[in-house]
C-alpha atoms as a PDB file:
ATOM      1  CA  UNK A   1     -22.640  53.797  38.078  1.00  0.00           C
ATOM      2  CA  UNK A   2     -22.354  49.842  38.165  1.00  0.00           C
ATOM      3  CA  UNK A   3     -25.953  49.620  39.704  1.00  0.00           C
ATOM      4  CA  UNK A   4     -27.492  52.325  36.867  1.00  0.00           C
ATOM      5  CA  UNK A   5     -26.003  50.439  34.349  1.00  0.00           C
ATOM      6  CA  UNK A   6     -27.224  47.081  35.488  1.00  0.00           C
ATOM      7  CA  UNK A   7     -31.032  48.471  36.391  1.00  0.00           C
ATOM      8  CA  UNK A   8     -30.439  49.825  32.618  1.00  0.00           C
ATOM      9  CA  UNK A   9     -29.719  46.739  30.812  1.00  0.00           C
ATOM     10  CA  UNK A  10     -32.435  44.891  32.949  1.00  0.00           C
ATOM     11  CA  UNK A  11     -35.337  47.513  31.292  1.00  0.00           C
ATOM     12  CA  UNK A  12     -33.865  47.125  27.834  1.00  0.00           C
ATOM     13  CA  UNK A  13     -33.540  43.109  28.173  1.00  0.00           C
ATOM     14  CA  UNK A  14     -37.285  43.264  29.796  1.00  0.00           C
ATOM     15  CA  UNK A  15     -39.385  46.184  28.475  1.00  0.00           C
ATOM     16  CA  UNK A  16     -37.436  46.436  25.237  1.00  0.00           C
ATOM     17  CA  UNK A  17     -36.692  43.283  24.103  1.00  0.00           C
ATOM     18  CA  UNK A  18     -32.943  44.260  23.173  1.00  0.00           C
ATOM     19  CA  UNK A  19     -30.224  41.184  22.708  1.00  0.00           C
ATOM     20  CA  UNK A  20     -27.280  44.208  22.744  1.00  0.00           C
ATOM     21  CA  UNK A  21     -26.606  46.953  23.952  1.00  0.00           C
ATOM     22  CA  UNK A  22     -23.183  49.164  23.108  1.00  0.00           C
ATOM     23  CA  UNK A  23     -21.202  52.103  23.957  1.00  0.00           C
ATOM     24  CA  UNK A  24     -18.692  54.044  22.911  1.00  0.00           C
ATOM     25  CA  UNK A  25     -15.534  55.772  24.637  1.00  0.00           C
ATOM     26  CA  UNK A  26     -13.023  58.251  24.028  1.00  0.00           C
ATOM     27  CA  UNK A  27     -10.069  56.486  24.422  1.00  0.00           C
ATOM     28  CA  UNK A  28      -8.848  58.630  27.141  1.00  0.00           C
ATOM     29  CA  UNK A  29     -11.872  57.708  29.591  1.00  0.00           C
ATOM     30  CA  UNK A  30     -10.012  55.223  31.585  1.00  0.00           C
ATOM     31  CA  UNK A  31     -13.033  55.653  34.172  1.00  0.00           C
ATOM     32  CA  UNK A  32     -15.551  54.925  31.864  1.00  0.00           C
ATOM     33  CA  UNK A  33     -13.792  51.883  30.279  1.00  0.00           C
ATOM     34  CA  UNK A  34     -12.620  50.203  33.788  1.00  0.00           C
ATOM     35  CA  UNK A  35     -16.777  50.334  34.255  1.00  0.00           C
ATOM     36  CA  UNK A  36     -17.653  48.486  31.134  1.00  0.00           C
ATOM     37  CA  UNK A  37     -15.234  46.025  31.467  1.00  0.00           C
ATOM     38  CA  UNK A  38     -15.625  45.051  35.076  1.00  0.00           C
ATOM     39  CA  UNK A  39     -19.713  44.311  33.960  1.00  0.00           C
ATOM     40  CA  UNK A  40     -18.858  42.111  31.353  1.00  0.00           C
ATOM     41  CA  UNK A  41     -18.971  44.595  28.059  1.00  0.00           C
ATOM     42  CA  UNK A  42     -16.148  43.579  25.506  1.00  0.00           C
ATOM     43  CA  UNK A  43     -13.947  45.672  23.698  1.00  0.00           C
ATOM     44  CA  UNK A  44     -14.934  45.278  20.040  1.00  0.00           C
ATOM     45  CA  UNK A  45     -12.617  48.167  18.030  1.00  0.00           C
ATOM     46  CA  UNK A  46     -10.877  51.088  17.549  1.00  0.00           C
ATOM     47  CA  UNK A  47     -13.158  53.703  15.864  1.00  0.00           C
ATOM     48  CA  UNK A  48     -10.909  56.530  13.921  1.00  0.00           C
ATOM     49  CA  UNK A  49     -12.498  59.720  13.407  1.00  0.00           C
ATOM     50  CA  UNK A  50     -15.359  58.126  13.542  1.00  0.00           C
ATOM     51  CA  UNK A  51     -18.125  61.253  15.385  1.00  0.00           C
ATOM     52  CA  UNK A  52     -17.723  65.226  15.347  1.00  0.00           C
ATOM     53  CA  UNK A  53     -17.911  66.065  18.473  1.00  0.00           C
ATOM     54  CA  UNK A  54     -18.824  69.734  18.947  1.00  0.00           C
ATOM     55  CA  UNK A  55     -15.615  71.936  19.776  1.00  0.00           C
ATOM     56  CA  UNK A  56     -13.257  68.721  19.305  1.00  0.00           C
ATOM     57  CA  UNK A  57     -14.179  68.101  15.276  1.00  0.00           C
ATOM     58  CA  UNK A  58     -13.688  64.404  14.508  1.00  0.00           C
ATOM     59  CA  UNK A  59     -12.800  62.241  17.528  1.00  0.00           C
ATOM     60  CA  UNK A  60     -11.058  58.425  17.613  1.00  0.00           C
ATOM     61  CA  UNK A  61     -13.586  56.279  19.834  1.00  0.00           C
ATOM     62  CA  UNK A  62     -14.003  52.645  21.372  1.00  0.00           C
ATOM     63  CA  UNK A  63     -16.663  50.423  21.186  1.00  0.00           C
ATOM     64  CA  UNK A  64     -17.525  48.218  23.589  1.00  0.00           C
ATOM     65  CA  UNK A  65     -20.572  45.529  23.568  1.00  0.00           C
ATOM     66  CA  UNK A  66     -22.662  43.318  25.666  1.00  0.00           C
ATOM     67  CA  UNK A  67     -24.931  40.770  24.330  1.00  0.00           C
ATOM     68  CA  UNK A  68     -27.702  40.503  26.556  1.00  0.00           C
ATOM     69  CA  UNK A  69     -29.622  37.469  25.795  1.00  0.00           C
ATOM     70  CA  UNK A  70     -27.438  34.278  25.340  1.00  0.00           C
END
């Protein structure tokens, strides 16, 4: 996943033009957040209730960002 998600911010720093890119995580995806940490993403918040999420209803999220272009 660490090589994916480098190729992907390449293409949207390149082709795209992007300065930052962001994600968000349940809070429970441990996996997910070890992974955006380790390349450099920064925990920005706690998101409450802030997306339905099909079978769940309302779900807490993270956000994490990455400015691209310094």
């Amino acid at each position: 996943m660490t090589i994916a998600l480098v190729e992907l911010e390449e293409v949207e720093k390149t082709e795209f033009s992007l300065n930052r890119l962001q994600a968000t995580v349940l809070p429970s995806n441990i996996t997910s957040k070890k992974l955006l940490l380790k390349n450099q993403y920064e925990y920005e918040g706690f998101l409450k209730q802030y997306e339905i999420w099909e079978g769940r209803g309302f779900v807490d999220l993270e956000i994490y960002g990455k400015i691209l272009v310094e």
